[in-house]
C-alpha atoms as a PDB file:
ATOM      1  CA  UNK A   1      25.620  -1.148 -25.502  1.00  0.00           C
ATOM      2  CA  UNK A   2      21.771  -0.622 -25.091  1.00  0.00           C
ATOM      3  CA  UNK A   3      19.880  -3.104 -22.736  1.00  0.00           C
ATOM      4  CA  UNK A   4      16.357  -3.968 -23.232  1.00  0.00           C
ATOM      5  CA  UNK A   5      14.444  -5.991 -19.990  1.00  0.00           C
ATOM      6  CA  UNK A   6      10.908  -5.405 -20.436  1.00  0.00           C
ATOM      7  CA  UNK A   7       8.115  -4.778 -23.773  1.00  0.00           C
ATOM      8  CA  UNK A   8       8.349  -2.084 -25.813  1.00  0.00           C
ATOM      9  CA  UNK A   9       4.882   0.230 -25.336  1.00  0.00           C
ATOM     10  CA  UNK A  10       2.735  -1.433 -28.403  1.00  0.00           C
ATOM     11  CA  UNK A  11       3.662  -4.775 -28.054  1.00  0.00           C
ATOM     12  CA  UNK A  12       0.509  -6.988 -27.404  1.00  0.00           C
ATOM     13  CA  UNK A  13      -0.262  -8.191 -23.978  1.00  0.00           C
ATOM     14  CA  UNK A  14      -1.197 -11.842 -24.695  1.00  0.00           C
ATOM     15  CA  UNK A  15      -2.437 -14.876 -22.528  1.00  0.00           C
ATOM     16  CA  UNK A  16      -3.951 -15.047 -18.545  1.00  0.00           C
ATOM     17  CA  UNK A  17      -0.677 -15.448 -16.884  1.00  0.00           C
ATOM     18  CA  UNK A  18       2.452 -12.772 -16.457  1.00  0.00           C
ATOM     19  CA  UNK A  19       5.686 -14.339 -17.338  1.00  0.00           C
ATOM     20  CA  UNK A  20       9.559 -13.306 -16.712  1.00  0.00           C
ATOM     21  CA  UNK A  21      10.831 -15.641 -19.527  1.00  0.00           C
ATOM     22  CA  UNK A  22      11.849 -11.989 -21.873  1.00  0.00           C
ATOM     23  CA  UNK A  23      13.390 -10.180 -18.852  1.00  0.00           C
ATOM     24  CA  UNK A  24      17.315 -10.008 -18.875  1.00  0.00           C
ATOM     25  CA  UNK A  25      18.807 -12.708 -16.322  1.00  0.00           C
ATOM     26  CA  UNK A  26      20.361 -10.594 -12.940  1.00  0.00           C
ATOM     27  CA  UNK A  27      24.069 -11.273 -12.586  1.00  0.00           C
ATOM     28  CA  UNK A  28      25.390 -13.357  -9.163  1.00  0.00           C
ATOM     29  CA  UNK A  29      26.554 -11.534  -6.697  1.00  0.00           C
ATOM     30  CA  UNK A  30      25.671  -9.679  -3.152  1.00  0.00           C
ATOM     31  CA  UNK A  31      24.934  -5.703  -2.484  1.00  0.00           C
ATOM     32  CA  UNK A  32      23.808  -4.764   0.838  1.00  0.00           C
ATOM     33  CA  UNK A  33      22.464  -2.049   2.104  1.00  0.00           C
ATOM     34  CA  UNK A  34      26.011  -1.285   3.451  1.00  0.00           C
ATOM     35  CA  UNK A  35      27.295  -1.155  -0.502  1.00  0.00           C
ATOM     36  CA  UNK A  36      27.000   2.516  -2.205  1.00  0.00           C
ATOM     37  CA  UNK A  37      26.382   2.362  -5.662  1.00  0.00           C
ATOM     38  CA  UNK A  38      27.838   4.349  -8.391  1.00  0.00           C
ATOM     39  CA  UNK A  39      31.155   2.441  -7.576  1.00  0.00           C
ATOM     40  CA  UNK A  40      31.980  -1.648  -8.530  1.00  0.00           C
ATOM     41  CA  UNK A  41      30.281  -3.720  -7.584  1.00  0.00           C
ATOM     42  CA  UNK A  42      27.941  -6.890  -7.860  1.00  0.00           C
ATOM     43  CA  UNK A  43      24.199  -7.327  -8.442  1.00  0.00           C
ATOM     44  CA  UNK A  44      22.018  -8.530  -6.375  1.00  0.00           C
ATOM     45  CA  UNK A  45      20.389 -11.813  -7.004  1.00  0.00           C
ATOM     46  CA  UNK A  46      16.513 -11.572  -8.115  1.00  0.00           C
ATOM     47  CA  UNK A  47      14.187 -14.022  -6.974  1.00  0.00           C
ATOM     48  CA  UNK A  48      11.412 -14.568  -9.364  1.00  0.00           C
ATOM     49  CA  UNK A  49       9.305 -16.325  -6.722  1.00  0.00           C
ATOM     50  CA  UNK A  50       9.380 -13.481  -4.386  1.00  0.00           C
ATOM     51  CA  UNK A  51       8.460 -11.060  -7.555  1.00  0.00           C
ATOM     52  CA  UNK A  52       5.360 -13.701  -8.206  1.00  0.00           C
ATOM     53  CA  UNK A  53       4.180 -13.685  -4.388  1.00  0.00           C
ATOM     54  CA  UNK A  54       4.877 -10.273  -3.503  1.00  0.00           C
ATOM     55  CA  UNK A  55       2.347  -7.521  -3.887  1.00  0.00           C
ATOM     56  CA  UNK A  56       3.493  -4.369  -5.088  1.00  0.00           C
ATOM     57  CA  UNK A  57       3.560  -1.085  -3.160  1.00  0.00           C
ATOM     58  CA  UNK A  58       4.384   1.326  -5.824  1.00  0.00           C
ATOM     59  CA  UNK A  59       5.037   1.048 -10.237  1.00  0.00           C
ATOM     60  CA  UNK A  60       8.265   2.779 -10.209  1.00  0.00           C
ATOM     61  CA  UNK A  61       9.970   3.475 -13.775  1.00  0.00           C
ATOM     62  CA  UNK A  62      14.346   3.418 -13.361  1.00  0.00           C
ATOM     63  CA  UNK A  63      15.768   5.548 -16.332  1.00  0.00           C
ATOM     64  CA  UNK A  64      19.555   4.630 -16.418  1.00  0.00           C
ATOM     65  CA  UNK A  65      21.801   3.483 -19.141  1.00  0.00           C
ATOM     66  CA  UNK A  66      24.674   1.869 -16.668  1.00  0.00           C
ATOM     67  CA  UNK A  67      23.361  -1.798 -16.801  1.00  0.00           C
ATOM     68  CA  UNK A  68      25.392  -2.615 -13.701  1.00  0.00           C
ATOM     69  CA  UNK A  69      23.554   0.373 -11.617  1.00  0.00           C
ATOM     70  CA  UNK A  70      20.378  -0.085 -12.816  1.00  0.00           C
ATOM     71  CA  UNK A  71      20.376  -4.039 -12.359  1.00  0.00           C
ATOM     72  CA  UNK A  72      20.735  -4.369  -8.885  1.00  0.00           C
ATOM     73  CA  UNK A  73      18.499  -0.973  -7.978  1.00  0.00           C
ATOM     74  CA  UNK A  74      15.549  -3.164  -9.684  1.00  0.00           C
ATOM     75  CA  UNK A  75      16.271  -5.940  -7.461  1.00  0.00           C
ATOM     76  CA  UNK A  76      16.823  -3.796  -4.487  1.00  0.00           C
ATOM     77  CA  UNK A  77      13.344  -2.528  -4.691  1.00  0.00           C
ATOM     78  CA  UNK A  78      11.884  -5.837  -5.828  1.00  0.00           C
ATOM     79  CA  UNK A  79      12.835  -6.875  -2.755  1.00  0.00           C
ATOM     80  CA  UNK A  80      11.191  -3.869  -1.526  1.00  0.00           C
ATOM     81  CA  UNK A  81       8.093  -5.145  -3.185  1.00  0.00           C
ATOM     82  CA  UNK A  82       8.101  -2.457  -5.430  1.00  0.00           C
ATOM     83  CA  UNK A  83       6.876  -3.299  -9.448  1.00  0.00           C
ATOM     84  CA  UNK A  84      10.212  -2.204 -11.544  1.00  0.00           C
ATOM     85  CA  UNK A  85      10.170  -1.295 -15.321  1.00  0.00           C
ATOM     86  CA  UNK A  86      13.694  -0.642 -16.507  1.00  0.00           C
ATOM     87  CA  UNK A  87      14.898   1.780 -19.751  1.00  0.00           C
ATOM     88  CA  UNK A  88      18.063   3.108 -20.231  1.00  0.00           C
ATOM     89  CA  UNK A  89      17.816   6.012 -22.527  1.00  0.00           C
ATOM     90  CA  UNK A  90      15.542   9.447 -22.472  1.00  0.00           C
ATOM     91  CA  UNK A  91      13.901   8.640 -25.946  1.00  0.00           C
ATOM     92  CA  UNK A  92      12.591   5.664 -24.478  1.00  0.00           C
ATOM     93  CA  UNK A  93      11.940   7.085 -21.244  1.00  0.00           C
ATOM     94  CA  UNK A  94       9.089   9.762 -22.942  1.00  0.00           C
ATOM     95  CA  UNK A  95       7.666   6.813 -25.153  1.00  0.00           C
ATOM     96  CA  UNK A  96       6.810   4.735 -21.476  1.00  0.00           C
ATOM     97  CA  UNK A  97       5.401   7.753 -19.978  1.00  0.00           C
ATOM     98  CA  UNK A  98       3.268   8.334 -23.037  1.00  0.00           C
ATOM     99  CA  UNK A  99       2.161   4.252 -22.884  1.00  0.00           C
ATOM    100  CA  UNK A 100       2.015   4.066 -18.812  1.00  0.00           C
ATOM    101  CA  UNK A 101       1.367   5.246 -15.693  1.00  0.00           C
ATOM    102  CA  UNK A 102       3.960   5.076 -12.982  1.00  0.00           C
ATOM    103  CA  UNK A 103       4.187   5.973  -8.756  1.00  0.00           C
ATOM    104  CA  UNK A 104       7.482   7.395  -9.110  1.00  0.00           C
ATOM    105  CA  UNK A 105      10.343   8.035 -12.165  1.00  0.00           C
ATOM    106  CA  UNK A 106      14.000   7.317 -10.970  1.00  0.00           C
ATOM    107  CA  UNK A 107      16.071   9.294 -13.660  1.00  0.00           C
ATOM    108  CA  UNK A 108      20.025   9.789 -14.346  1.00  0.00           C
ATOM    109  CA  UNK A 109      21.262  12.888 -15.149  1.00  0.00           C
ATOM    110  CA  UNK A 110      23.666  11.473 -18.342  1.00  0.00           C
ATOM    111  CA  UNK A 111      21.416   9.197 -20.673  1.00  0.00           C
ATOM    112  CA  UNK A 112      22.866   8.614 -24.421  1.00  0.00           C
ATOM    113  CA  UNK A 113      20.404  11.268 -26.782  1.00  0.00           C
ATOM    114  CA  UNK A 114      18.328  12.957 -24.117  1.00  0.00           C
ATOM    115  CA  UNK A 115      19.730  13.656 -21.336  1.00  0.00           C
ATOM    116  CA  UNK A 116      17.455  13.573 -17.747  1.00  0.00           C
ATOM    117  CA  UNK A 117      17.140  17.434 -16.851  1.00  0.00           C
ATOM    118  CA  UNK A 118      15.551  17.534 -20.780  1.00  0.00           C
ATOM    119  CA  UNK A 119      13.696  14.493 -20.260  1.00  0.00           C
ATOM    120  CA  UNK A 120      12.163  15.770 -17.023  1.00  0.00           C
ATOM    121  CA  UNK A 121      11.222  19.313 -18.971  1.00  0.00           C
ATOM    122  CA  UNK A 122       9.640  17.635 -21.643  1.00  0.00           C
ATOM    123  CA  UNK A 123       7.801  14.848 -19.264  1.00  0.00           C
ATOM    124  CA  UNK A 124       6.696  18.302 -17.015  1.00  0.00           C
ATOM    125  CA  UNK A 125       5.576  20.173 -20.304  1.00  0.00           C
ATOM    126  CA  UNK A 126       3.442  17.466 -21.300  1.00  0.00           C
ATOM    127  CA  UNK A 127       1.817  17.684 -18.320  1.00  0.00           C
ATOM    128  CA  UNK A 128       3.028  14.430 -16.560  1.00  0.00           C
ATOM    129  CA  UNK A 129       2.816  15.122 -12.343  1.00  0.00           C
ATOM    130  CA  UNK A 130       4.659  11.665 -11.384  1.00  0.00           C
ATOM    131  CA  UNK A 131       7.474  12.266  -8.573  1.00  0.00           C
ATOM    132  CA  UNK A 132      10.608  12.356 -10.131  1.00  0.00           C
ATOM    133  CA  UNK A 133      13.880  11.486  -8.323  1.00  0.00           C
ATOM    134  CA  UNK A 134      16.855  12.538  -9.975  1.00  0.00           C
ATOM    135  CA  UNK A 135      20.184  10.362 -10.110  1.00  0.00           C
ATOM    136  CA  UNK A 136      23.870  12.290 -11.109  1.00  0.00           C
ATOM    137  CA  UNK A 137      27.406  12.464 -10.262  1.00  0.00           C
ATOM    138  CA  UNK A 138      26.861  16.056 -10.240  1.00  0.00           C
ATOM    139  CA  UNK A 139      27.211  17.483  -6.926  1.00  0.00           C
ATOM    140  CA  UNK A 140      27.666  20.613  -7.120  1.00  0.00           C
ATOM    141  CA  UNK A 141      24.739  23.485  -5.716  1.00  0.00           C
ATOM    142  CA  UNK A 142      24.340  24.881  -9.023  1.00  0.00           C
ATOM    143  CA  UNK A 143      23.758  21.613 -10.753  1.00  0.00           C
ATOM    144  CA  UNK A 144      21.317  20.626  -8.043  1.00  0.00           C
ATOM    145  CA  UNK A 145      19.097  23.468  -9.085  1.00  0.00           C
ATOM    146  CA  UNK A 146      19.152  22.988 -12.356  1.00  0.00           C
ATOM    147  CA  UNK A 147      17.872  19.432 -12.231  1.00  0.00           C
ATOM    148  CA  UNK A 148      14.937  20.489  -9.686  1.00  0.00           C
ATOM    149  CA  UNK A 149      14.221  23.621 -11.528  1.00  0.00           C
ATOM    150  CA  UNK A 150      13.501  21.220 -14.169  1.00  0.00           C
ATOM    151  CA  UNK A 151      10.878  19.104 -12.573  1.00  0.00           C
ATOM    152  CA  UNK A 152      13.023  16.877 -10.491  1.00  0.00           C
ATOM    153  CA  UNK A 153      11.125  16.624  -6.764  1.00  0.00           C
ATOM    154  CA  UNK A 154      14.441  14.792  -5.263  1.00  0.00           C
ATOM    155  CA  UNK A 155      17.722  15.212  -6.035  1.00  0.00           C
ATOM    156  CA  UNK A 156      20.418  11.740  -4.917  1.00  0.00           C
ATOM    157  CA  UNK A 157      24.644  12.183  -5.833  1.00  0.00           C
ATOM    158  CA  UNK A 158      26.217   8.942  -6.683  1.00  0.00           C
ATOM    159  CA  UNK A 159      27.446   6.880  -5.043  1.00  0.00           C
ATOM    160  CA  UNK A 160      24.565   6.329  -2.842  1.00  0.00           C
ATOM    161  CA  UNK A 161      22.968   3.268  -0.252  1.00  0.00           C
ATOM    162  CA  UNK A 162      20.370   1.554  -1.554  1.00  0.00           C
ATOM    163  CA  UNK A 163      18.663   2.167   1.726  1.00  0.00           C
ATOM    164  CA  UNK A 164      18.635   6.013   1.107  1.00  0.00           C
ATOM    165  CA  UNK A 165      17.038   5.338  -2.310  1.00  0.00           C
ATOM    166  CA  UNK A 166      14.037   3.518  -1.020  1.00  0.00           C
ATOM    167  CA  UNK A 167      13.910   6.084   1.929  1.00  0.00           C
ATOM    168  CA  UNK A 168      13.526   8.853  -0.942  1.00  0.00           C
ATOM    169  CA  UNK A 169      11.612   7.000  -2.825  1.00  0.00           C
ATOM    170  CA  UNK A 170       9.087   6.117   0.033  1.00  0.00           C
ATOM    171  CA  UNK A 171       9.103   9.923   1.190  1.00  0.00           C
ATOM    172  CA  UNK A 172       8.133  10.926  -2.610  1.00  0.00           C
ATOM    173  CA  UNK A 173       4.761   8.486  -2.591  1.00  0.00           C
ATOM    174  CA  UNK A 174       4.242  10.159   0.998  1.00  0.00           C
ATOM    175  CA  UNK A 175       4.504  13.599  -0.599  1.00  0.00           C
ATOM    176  CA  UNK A 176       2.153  12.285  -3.463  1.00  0.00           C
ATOM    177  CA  UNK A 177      -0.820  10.940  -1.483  1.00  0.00           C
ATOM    178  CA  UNK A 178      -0.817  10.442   2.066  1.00  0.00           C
ATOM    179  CA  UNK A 179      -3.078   7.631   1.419  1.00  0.00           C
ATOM    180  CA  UNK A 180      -0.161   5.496   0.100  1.00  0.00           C
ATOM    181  CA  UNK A 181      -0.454   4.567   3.971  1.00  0.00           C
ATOM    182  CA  UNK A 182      -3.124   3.654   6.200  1.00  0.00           C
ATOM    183  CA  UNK A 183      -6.353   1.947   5.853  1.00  0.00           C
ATOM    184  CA  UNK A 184      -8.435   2.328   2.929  1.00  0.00           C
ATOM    185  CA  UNK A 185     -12.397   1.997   3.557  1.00  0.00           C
ATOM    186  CA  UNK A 186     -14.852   1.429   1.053  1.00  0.00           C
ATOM    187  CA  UNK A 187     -18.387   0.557   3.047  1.00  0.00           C
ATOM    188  CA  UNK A 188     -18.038  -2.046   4.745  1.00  0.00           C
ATOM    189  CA  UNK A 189     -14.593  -3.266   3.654  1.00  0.00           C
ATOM    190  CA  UNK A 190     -11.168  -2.404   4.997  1.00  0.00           C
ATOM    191  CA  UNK A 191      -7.953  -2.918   3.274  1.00  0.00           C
ATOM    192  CA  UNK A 192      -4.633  -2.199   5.665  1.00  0.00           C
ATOM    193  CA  UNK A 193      -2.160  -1.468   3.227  1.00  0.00           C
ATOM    194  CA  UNK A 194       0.792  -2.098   6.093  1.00  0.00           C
ATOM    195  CA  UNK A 195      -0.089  -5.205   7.352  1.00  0.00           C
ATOM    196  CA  UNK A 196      -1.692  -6.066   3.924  1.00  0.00           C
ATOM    197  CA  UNK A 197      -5.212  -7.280   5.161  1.00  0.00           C
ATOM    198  CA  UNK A 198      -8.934  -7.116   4.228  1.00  0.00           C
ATOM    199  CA  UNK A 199     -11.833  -7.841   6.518  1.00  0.00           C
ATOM    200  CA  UNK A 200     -15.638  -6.815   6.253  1.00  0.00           C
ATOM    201  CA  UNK A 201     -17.309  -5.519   9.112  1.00  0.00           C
ATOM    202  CA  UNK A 202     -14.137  -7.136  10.931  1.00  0.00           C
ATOM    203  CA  UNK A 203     -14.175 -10.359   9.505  1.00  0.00           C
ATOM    204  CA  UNK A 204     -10.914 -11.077   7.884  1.00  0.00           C
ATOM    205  CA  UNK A 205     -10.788 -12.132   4.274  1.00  0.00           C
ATOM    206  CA  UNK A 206      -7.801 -13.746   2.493  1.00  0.00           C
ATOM    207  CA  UNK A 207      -6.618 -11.876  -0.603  1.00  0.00           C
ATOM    208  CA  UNK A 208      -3.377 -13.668  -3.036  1.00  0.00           C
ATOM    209  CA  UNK A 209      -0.901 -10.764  -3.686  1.00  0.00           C
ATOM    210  CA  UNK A 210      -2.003  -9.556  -7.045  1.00  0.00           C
ATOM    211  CA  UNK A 211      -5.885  -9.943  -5.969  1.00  0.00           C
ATOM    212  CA  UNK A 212      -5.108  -7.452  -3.043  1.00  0.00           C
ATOM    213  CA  UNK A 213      -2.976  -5.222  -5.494  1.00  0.00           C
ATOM    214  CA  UNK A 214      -5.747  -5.066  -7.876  1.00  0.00           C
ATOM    215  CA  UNK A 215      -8.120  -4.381  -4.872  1.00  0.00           C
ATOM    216  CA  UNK A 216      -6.262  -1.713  -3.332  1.00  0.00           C
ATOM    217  CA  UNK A 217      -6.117  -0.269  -6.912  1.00  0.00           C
ATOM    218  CA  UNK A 218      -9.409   0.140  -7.312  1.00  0.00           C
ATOM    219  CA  UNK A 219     -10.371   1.290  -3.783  1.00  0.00           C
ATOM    220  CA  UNK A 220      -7.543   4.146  -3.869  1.00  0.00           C
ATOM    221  CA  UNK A 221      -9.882   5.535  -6.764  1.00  0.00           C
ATOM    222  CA  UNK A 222     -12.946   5.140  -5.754  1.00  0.00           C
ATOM    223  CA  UNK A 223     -15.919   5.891  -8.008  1.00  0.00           C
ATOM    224  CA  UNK A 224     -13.720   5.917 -11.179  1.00  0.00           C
ATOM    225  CA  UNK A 225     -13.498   3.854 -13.885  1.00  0.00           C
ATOM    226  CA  UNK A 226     -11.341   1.977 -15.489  1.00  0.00           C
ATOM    227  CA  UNK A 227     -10.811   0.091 -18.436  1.00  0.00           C
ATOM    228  CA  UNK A 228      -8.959  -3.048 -18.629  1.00  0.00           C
ATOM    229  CA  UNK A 229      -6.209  -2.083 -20.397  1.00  0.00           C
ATOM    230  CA  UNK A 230      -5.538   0.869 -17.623  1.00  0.00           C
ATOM    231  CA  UNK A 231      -5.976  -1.713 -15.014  1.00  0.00           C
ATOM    232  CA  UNK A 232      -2.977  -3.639 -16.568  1.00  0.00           C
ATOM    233  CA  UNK A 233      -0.302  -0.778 -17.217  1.00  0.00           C
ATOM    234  CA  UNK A 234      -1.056   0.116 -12.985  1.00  0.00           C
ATOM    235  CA  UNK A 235      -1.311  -3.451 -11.698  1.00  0.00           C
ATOM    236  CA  UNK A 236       0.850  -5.918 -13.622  1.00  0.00           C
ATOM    237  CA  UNK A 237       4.322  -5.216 -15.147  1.00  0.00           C
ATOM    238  CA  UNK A 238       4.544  -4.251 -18.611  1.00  0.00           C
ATOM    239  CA  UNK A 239       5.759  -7.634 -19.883  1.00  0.00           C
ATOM    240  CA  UNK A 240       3.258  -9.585 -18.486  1.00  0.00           C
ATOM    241  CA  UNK A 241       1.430 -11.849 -20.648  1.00  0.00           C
ATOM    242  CA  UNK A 242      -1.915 -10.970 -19.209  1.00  0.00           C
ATOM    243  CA  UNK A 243      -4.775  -9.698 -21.367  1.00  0.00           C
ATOM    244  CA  UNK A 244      -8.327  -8.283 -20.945  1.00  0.00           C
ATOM    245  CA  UNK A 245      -9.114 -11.710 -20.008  1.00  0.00           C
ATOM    246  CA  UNK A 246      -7.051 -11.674 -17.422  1.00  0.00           C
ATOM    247  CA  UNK A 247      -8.664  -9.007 -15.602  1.00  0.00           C
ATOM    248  CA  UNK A 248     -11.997 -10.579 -15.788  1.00  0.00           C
ATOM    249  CA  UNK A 249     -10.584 -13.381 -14.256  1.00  0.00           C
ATOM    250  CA  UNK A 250      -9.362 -11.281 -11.036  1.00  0.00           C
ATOM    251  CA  UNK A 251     -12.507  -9.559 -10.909  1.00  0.00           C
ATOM    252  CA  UNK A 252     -14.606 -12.301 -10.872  1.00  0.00           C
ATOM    253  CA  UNK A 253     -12.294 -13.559  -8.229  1.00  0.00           C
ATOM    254  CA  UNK A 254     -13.036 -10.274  -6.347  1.00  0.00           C
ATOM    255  CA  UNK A 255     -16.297 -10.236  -6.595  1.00  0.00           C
ATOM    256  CA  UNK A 256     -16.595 -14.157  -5.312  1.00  0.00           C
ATOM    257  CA  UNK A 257     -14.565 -13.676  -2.426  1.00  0.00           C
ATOM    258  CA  UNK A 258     -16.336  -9.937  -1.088  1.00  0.00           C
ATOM    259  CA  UNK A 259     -20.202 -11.281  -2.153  1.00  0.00           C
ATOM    260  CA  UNK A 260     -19.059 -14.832   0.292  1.00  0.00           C
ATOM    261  CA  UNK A 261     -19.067 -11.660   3.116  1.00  0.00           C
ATOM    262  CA  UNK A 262     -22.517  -9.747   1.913  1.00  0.00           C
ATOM    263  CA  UNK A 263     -20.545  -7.379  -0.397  1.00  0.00           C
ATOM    264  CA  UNK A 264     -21.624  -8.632  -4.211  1.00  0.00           C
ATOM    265  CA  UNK A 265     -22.369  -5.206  -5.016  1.00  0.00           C
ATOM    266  CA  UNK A 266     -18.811  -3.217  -4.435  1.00  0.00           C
ATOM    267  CA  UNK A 267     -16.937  -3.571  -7.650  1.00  0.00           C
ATOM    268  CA  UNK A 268     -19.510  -2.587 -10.453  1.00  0.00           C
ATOM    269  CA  UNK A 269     -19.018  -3.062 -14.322  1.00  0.00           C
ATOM    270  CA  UNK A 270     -19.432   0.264 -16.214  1.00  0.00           C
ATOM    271  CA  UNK A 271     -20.124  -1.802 -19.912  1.00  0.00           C
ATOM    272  CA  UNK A 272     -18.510  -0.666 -22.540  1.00  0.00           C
ATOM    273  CA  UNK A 273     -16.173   1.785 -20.394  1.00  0.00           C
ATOM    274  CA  UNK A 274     -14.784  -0.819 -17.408  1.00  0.00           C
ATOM    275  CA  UNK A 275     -14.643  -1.379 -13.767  1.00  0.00           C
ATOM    276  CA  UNK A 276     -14.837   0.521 -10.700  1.00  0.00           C
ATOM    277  CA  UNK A 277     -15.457   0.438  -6.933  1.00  0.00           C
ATOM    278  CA  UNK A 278     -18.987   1.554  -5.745  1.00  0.00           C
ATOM    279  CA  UNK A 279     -18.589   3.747  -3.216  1.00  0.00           C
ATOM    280  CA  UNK A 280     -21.402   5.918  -1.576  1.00  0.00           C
END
């Protein structure tokens, strides 16, 4: 049975405000980091608050077909404060990669139709450089090359801790950028991306989770632009009802809250084209 927990690439992104109402409801149940998964077990319970107040360190896409794995991974690293998309077949997989952008791909080996190691060939031939974690009951050294001979850039045997999947995952956005950590500086402002502050010139200014997300977006890439619609796929989750509109809204916000500290000038509309942060 195919599960579905998030919009289809296409579907219009309507409204100001993201909602949860067409995700899947997680099942009851308790899986701690002492749990290995790959064997029974029950989900973990998702709290939509926390996925609401959270900001997001990483857009990571899970590629599994086992709706009783893949549940209670996208609650492990919700709680992580990770953004989750789920799919669980390769078909699908290709058609999100086309549509989105992600941090890092967590893909099983055995998916119904395409399979991961072909999935990760065809995502490589296409020219798609996202950090790729493969997941398989295959354990064996011959099988492990084959997978990372593919494309894979991690390799995890089920059953595994939850805890080693975030540490993977964590050391594959390390491998990608090392400024995934640190302080980001753009002028005069700072953005701490551990203990999730902003100050100019030292003064300290207060940022709601998805206004620092969108922030820290933009200041990662400084200089380029981007369009609304880009701005959505790498800052909100893809079955958010948020719009164009909705990114006007944050900006403005943005804007407000840096020109209050004698930055008005930092993020910069490029008409026609998008946003982007000024840097010199």
């Amino acid at each position: 049975m195919a599960f579905e927990f998030f919009r289809k690439p296409g579907h219009a992104k309507e409204g100001n405000e993201p909602s949860s109402g067409n995700q899947a409801a997680p099942e009851k149940g308790a899986n701690g980091p002492g749990r290995k998964l790959g064997e029974n077990h029950d989900s973990l319970v998702s709290d939509p608050r926390l996925e609401k107040e959270r900001p997001y360190m990483a857009k990571v896409l899970i590629v599994e077909d086992e709706h009783d794995l893949s549940i209670p991974i996208r609650d492990w690293l919700t709680r992580e404060s990770h953004l989750v998309e789920l799919v669980d077949n390769g078909a699908q997989a290709l058609e999100w990669l086309r549509a989105y952008k992600f941090d890092v791909i967590v893909l099983d080996w055995m998916l119904p139709g395409l399979d991961g190691v072909e999935v990760c060939k065809r995502f490589r031939a296409q020219g798609g450089t996202t950090p790729i974690l493969m997941l398989t009951a295959k354990d064996s050294v011959d099988d492990k090359e084959r997978g990372l001979d593919a494309g894979a850039d991690d390799y995890l045997t089920k059953p595994f801790h939850l805890k080693e999947l975030s540490a993977r995952i964590r050391a594959l956005l390390r491998r990608q950028s090392s400024a995934q950590t640190g302080e980001l500086r753009v002028g005069d402002v700072t953005l701490d991306t551990q203990s999730r502050k902003v100050s100019v010139n030292g003064k300290e200014i207060h940022f709601v989770p998805r206004e620092f997300s969108l922030l820290e977006f933009l200041m990662r890439h400084p200089n380029q632009v981007f369009s609304a619609e880009a701005l959505l796929d790498r800052v909100w989750a893809s079955d958010t009802l948020a719009s164009s509109d909705t990114i006007r809204t944050y900006i403005k916000i943005l804007r407000k809250k840096l020109a209050a500290e004698g930055q008005e000038n930092l993020i910069r509309t490029v008409h026609g084209v998008g946003y982007k942060i000024e840097s010199a």
